[in-house]
Protein backbone atom coordinates (compact mmCIF):
# COMPACT_ATOMS: atom_id res chain seq x y z
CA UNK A 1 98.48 11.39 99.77
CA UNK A 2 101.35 9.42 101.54
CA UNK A 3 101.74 11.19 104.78
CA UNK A 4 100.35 8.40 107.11
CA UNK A 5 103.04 5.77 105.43
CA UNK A 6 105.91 7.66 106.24
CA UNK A 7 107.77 6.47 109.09
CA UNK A 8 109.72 9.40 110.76
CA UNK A 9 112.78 7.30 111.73
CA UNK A 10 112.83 6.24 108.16
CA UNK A 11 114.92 7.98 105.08
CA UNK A 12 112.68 7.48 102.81
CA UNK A 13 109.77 9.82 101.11
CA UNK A 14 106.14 10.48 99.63
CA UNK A 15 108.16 10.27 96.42
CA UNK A 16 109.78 6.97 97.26
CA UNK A 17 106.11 5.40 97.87
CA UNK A 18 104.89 6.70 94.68
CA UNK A 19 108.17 5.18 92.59
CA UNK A 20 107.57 2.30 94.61
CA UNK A 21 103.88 1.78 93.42
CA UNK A 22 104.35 2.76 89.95
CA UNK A 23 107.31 0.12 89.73
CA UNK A 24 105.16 -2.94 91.18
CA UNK A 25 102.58 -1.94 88.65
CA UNK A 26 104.73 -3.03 85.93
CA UNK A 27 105.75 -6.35 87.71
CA UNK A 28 106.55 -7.82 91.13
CA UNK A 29 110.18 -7.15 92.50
CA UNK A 30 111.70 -8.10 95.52
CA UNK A 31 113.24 -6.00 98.03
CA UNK A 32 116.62 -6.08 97.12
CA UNK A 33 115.65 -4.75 93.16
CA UNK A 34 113.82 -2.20 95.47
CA UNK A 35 116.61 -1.03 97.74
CA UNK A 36 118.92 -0.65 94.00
CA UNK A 37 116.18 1.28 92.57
CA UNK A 38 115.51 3.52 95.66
CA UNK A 39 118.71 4.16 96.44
CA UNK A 40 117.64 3.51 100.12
CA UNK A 41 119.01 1.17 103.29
CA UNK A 42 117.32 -2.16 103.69
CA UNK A 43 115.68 -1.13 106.73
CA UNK A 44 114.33 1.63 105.15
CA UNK A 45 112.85 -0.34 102.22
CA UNK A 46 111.54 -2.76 104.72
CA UNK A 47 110.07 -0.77 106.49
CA UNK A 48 108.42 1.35 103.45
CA UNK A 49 107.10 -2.54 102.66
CA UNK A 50 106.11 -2.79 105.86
CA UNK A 51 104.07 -0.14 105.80
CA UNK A 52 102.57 -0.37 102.74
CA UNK A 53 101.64 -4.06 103.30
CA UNK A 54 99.81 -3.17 106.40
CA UNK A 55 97.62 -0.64 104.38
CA UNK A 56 96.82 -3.37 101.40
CA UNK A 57 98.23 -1.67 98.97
CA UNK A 58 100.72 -4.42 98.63
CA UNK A 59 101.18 -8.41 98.94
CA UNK A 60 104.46 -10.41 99.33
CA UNK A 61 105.16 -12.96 97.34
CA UNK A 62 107.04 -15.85 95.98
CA UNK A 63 108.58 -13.23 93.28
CA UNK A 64 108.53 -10.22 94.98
CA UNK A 65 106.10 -7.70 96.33
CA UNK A 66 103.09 -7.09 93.98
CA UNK A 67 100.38 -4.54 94.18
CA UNK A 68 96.49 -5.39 95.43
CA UNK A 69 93.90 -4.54 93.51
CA UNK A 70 94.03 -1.30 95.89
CA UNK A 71 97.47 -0.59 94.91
CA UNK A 72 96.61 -1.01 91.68
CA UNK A 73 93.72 1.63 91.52
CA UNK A 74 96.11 4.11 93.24
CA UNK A 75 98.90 3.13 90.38
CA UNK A 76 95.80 3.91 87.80
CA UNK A 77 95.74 6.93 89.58
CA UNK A 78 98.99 8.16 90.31
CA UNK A 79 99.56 6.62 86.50
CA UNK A 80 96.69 9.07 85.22
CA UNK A 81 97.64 12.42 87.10
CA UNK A 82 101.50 12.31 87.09
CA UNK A 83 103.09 14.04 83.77
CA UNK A 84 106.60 12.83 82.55
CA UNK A 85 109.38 14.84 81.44
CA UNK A 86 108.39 17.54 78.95
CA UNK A 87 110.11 19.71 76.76
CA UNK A 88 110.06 23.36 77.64
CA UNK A 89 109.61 25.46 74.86
């Protein structure tokens, strides 16, 4: 779903992206929240930005990054099809 936002010089993954969107759906954080969360370099949290600013799926802002209403559809998604940890019985 990712694959064109991943920068190959870049340590991060698909599954960073996807923690990334589902965190701004909750509220705006800025990139150094981000980089503690990840537990990614700057440059590879900038970059991840980066890259998901130039595809509107985010917006910088006075508080942080927040999601578009693009990123938000795709947090909807992600939101909708992702299951959390579940007991095994």
């Amino acid at each position: 779903m990712f694959e064109e936002l991943i920068d190959p010089r870049s340590a991060y993954l698909p599954a960073h992206i996807t923690k990334v969107i589902l965190i701004l759906g909750k509220k705006p954080i800025g990139r150094d929240g981000l980089i503690k969360l990840l537990h990614l370099g700057e440059a590879s949290v900038r970059t991840l930005l980066k890259n998901l600013e130039k595809k509107k799926f985010i917006e910088p802002t006075a508080k942080g990054h927040r999601l578009t209403y693009d990123g938000k559809k795709t947090c909807e998604f992600l939101q909708k099809n992702i299951y959390g940890p579940c007991e095994i019985k």
